[in-house]
N, C-alpha and C. Protein backbone atom coordinates (compact mmCIF):
# COMPACT_ATOMS: atom_id res chain seq x y z
N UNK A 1 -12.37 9.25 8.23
CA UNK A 1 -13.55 9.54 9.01
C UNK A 1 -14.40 8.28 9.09
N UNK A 2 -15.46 7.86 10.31
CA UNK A 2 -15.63 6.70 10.17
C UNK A 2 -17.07 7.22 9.79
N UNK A 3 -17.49 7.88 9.81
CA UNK A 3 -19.06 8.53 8.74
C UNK A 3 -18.84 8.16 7.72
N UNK A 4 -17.84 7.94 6.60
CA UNK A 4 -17.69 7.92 5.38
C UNK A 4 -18.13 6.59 5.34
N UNK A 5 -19.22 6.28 3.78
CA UNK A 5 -19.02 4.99 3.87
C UNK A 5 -17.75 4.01 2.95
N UNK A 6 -17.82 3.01 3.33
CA UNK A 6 -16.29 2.18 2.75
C UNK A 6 -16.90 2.21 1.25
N UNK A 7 -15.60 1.87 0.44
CA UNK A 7 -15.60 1.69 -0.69
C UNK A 7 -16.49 1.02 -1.09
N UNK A 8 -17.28 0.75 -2.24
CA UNK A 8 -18.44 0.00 -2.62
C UNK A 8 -16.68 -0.75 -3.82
N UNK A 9 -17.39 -2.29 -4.11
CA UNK A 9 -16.89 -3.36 -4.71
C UNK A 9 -16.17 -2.31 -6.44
N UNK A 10 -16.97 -1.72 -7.09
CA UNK A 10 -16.92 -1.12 -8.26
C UNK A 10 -15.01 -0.58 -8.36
N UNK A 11 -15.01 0.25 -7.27
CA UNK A 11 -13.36 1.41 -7.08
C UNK A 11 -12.16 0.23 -7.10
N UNK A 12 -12.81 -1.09 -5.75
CA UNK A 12 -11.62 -2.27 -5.77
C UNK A 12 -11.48 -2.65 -7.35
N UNK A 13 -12.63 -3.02 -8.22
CA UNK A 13 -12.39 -3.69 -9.35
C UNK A 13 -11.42 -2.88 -10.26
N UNK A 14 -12.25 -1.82 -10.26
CA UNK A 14 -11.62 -0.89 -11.51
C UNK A 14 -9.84 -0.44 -11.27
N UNK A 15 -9.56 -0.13 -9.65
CA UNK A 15 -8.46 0.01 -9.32
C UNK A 15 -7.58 -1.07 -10.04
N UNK A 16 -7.97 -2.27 -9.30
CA UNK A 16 -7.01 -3.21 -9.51
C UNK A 16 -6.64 -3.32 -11.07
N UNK A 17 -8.00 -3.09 -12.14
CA UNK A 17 -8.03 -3.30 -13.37
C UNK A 17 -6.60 -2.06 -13.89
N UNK A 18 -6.78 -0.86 -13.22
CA UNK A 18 -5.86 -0.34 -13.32
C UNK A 18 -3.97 -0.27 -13.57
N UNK A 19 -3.80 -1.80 -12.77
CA UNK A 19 -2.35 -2.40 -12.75
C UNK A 19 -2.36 -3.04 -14.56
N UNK A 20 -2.99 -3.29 -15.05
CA UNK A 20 -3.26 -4.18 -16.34
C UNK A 20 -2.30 -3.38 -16.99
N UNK A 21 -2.62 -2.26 -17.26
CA UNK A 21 -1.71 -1.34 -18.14
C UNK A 21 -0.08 -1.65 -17.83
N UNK A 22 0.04 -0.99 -16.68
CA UNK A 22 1.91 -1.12 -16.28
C UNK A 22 2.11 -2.89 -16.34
N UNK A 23 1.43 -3.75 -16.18
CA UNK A 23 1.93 -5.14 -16.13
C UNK A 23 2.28 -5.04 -17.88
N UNK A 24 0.76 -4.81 -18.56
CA UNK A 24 1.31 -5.27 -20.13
C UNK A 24 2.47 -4.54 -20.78
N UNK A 25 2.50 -3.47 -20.25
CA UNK A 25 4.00 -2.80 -20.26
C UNK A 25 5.06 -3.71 -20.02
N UNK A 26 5.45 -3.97 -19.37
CA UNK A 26 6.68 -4.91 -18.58
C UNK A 26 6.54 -6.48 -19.46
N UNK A 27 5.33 -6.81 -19.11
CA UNK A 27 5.21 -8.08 -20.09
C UNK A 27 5.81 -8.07 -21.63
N UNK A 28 5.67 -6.58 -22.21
CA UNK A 28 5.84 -6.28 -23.57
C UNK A 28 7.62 -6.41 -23.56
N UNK A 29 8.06 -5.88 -22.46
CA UNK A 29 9.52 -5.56 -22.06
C UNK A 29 10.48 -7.02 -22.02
N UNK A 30 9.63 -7.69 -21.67
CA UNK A 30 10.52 -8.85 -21.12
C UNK A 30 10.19 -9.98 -22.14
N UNK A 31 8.99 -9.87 -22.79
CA UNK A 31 8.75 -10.65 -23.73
C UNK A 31 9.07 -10.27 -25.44
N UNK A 32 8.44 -9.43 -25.46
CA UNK A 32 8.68 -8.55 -26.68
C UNK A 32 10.24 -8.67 -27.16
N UNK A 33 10.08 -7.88 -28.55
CA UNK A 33 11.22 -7.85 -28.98
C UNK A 33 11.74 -6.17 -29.09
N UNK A 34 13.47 -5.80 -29.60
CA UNK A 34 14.04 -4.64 -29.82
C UNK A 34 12.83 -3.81 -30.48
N UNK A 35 12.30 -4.23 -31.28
CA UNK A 35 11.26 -3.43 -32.20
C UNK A 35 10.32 -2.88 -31.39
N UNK A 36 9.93 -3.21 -30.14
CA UNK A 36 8.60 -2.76 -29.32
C UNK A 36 8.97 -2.43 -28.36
N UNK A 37 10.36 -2.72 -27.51
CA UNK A 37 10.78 -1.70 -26.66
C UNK A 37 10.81 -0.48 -26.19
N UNK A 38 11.18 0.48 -27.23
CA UNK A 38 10.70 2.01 -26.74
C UNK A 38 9.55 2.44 -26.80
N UNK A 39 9.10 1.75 -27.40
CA UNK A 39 6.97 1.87 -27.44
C UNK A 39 6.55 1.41 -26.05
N UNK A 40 7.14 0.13 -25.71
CA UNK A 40 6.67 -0.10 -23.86
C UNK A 40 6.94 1.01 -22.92
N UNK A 41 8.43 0.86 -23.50
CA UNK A 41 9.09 2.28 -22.39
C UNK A 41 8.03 3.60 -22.09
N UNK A 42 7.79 3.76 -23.32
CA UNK A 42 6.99 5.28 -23.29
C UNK A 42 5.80 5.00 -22.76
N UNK A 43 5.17 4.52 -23.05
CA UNK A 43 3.68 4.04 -22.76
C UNK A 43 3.55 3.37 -20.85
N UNK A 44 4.70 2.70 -20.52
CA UNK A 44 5.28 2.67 -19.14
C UNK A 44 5.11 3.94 -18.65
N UNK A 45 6.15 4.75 -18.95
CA UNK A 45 6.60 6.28 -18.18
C UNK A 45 4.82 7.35 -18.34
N UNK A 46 4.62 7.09 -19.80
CA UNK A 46 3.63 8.16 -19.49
C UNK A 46 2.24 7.34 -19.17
N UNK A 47 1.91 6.19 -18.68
CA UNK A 47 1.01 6.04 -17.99
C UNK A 47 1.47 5.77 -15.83
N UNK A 48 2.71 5.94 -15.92
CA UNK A 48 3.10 5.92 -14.79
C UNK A 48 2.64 7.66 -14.02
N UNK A 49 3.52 8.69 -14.78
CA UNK A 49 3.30 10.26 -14.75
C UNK A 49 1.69 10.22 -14.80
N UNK A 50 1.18 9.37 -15.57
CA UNK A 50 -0.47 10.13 -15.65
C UNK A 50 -1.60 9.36 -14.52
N UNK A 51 -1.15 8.75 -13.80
CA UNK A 51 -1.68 7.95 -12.51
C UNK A 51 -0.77 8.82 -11.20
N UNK A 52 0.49 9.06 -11.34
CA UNK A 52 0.58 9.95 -10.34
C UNK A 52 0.27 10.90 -10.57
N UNK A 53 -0.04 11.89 -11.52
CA UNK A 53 -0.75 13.18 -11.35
C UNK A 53 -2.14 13.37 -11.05
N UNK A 54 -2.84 12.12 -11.32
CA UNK A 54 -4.43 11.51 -11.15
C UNK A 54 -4.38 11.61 -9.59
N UNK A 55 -3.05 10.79 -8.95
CA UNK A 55 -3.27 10.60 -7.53
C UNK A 55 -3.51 12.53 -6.55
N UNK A 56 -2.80 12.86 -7.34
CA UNK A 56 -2.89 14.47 -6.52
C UNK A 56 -3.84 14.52 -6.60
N UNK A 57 -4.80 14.82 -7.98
CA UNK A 57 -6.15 15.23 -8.33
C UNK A 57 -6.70 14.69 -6.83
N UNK A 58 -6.76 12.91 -7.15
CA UNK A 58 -7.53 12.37 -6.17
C UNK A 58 -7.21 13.19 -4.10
N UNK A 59 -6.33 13.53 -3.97
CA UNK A 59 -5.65 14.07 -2.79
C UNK A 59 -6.66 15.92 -2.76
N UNK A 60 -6.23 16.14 -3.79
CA UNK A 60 -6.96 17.52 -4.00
C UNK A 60 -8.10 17.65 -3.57
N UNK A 61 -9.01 16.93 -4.21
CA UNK A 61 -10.26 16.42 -3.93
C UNK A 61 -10.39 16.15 -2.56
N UNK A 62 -9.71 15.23 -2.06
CA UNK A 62 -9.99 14.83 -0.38
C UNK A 62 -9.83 16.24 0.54
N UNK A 63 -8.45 16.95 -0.03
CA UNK A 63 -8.75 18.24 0.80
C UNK A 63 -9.62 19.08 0.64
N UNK A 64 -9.93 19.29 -1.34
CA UNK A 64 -11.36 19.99 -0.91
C UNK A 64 -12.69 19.66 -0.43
N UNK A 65 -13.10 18.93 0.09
CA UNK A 65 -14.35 18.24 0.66
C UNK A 65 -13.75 17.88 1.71
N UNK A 66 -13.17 18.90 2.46
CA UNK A 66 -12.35 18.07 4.20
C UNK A 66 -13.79 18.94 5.03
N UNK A 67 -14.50 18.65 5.67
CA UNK A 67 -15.37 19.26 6.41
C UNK A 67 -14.13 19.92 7.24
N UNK A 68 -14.24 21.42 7.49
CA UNK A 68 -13.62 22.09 8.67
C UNK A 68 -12.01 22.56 7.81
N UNK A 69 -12.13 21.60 6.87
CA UNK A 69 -10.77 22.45 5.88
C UNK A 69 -9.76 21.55 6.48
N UNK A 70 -8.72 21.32 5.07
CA UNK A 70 -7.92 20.10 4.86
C UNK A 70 -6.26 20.97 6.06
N UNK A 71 -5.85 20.06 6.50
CA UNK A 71 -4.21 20.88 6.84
C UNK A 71 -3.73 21.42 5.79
N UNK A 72 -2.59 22.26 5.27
CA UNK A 72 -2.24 22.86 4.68
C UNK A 72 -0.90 22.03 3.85
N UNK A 73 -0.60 20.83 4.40
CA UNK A 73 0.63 20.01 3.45
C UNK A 73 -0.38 19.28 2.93
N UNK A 74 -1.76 18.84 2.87
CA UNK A 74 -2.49 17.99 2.08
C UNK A 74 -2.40 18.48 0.86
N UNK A 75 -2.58 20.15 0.80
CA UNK A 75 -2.74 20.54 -0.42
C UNK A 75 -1.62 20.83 -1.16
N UNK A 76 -0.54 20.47 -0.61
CA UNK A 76 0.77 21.27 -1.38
C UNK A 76 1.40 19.74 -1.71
N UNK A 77 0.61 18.78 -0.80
CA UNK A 77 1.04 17.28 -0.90
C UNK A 77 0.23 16.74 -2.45
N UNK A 78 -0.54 17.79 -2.49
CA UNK A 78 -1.62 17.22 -4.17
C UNK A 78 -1.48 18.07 -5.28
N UNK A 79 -0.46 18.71 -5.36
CA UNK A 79 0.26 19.51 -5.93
C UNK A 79 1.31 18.42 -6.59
N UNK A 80 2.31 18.65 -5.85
CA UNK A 80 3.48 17.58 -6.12
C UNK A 80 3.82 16.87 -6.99
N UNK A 81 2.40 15.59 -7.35
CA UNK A 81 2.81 14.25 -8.05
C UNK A 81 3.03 15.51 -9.22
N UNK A 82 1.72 16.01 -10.21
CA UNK A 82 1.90 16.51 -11.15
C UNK A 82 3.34 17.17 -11.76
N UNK A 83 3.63 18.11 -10.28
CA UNK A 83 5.01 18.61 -10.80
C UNK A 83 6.51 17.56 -11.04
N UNK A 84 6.53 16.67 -9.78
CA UNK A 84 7.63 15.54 -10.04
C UNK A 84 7.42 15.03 -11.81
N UNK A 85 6.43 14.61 -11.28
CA UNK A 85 5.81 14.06 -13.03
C UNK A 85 6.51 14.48 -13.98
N UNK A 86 6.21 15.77 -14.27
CA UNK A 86 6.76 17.35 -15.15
C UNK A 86 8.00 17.11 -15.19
N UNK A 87 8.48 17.14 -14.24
CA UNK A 87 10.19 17.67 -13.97
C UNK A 87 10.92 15.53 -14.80
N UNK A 88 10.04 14.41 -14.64
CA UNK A 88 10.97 13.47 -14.92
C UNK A 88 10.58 13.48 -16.65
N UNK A 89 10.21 13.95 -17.03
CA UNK A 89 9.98 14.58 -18.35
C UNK A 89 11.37 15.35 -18.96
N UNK A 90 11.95 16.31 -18.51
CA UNK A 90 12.84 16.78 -18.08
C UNK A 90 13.97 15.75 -19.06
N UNK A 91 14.33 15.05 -18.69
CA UNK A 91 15.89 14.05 -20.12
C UNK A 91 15.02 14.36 -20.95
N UNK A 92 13.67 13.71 -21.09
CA UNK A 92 13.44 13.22 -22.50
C UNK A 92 13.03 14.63 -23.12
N UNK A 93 12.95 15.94 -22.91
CA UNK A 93 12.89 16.84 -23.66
C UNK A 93 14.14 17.17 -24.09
N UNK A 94 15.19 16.91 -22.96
CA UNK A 94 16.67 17.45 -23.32
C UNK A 94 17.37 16.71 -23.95
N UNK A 95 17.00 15.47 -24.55
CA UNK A 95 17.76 14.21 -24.98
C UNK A 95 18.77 13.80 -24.17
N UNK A 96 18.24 13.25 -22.90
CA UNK A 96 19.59 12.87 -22.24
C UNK A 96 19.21 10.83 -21.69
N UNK A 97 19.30 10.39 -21.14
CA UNK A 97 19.03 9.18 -20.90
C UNK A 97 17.81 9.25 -20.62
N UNK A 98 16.75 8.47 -20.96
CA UNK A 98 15.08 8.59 -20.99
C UNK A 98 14.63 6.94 -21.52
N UNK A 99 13.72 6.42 -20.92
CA UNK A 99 12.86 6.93 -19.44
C UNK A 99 13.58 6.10 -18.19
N UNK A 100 14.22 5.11 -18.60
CA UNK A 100 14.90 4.22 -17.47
C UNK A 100 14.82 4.99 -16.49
N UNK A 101 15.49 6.15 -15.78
CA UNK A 101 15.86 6.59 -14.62
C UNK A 101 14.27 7.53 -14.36
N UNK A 102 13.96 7.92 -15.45
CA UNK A 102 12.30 8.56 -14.96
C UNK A 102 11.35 7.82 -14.22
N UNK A 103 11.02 6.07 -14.82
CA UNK A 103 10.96 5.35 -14.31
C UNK A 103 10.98 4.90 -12.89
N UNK A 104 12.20 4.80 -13.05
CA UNK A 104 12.89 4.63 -11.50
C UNK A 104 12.09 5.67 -10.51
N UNK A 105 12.22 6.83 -10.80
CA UNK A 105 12.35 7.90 -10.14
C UNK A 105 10.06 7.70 -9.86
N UNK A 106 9.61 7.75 -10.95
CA UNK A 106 8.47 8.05 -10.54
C UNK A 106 7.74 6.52 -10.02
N UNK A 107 8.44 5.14 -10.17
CA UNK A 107 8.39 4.07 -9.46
C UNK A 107 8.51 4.32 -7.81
N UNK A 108 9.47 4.90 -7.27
CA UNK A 108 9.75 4.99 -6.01
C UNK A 108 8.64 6.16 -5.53
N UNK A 109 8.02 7.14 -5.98
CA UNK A 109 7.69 8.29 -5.50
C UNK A 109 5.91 7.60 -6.09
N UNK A 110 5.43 6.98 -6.16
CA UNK A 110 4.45 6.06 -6.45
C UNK A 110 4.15 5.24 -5.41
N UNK A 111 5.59 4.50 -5.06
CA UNK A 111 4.95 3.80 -4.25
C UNK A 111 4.98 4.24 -2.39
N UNK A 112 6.07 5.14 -2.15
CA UNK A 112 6.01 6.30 -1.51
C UNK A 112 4.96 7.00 -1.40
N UNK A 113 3.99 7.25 -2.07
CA UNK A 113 2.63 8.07 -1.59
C UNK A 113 1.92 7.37 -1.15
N UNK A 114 2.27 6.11 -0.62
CA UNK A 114 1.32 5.45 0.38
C UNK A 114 1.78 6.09 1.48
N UNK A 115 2.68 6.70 1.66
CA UNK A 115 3.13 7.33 2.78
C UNK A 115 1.85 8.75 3.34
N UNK A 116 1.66 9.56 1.73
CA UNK A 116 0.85 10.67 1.85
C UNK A 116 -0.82 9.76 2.06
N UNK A 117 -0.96 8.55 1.77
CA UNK A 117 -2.48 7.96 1.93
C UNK A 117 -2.01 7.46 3.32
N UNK A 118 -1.61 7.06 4.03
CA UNK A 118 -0.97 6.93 5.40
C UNK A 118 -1.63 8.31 6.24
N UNK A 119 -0.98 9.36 6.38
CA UNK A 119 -1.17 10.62 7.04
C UNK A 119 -2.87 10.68 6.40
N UNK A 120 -3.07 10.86 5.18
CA UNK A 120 -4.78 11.31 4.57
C UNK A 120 -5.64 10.78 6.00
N UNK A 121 -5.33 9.69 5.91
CA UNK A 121 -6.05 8.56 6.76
C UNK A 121 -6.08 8.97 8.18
N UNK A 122 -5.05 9.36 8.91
CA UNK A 122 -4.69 9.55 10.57
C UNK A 122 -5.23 11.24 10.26
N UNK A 123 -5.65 11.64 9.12
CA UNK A 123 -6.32 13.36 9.57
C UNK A 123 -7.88 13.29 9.65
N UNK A 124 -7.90 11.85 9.27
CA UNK A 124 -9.53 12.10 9.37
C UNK A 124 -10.33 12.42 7.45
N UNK A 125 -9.36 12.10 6.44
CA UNK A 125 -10.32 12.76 5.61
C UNK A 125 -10.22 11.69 4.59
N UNK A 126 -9.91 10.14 4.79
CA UNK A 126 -10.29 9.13 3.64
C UNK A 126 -11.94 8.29 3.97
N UNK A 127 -12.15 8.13 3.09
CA UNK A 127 -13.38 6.89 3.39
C UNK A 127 -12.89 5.62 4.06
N UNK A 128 -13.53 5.04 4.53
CA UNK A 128 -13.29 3.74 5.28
C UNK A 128 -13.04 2.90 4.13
N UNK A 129 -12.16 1.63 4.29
CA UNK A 129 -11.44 0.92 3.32
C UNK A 129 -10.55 1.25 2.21
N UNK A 130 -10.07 2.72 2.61
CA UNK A 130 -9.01 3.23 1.68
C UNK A 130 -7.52 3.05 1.44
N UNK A 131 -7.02 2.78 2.38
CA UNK A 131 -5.99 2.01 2.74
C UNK A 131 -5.98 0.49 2.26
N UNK A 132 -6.80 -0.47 2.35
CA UNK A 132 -6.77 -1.35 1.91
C UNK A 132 -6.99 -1.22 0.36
N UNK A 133 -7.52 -0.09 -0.38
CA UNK A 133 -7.18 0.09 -1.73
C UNK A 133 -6.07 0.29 -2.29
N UNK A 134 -5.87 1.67 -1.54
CA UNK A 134 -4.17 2.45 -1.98
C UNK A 134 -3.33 1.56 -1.78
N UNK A 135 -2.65 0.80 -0.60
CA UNK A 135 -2.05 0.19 0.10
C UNK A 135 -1.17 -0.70 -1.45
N UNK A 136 -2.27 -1.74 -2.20
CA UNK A 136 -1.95 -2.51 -3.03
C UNK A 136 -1.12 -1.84 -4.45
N UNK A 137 -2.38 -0.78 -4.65
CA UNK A 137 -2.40 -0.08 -5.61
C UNK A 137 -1.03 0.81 -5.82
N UNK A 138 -0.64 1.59 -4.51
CA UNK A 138 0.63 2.07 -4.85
C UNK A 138 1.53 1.01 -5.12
N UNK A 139 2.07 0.06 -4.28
CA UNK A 139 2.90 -0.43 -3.97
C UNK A 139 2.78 -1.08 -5.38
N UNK A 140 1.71 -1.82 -5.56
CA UNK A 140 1.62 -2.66 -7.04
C UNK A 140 2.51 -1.80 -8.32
N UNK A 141 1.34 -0.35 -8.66
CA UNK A 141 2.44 0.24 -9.67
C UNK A 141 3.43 0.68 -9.27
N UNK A 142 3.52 1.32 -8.20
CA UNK A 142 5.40 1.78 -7.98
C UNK A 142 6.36 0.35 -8.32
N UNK A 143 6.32 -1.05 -8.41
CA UNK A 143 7.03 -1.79 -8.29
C UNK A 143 7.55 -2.13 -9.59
N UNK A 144 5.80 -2.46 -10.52
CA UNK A 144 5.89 -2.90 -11.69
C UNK A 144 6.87 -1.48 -12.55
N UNK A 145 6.65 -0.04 -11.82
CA UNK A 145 6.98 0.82 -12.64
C UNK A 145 8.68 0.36 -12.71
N UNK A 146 8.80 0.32 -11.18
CA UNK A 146 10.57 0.15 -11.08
C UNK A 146 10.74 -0.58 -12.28
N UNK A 147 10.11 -1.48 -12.24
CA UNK A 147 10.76 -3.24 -13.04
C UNK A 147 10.76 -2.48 -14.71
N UNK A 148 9.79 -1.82 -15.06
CA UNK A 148 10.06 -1.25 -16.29
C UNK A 148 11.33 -0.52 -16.49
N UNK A 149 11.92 0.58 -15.27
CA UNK A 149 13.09 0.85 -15.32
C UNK A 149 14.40 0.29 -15.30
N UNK A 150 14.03 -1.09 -14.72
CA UNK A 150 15.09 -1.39 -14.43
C UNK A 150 15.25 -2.65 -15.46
N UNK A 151 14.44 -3.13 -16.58
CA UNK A 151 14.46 -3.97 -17.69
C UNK A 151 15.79 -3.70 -18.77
């Protein structure tokens, strides 16, 4: 909506501050030793799951405050992260290969919801300069997440 006003400086900082986590992850991965590996891993996967389930929240939110009421895939679109999330959880309860491929899996579907901030945007219900937030922000952690998977 172009009523909304753009992001104030504070959301860019803190966002970006946001990548710090998944980088020192990966940094820990590639630098680190056997001893601190599955401690990155985990701390990777479950701050990956807990930023995409944040992102629904954040989606949720946009549909509830849609003046005139959100379309009906916004809300089933802010649903989602949480459950994918859930479900790549899924090995590591069953002991099966964990988190490498969770990783993977919630790397790609991370940076893929720029796809769902894409559509937010063409319905009319982001603030101005949101895209130029998300835009980085997915793509940034979906990438770094891959790289944790794929270490």
């Amino acid at each position: 909506m172009t009523d909304r006003p753009a992001l104030p400086p504070l959301p860019r900082v803190l966002g970006f501050a946001g990548l710090l986590p998944q980088a020192a992850a990966v940094a820990v991965l590639v630098f680190g030793g056997p001893d601190v590996r599955f401690a990155a891993l985990s701390l990777a996967y479950a701050y990956a799951a807990l930023i995409f389930s944040f992102l629904g929240g954040v989606w949720w939110g946009l549909a509830a405050t849609a003046q005139g009421g959100a379309p009906r895939w916004v809300w089933i679109a802010a649903v989602a992260p949480s459950l994918l999330a859930l479900a790549t959880a899924w090995p590591w309860a069953t002991g099966q290969t964990w988190p490498g491929p969770s990783l993977i899996v919630l790397g790609v579907c991370l940076a893929a919801s720029l796809g769902v901030d894409l559509r937010l945007k063409a319905a009319g219900l982001t603030p101005q300069g949101w895209l130029a937030l998300r835009a980085p922000l997915s793509l940034g952690l979906g990438l770094l997440t891959l790289a944790a998977g794929l270490i």
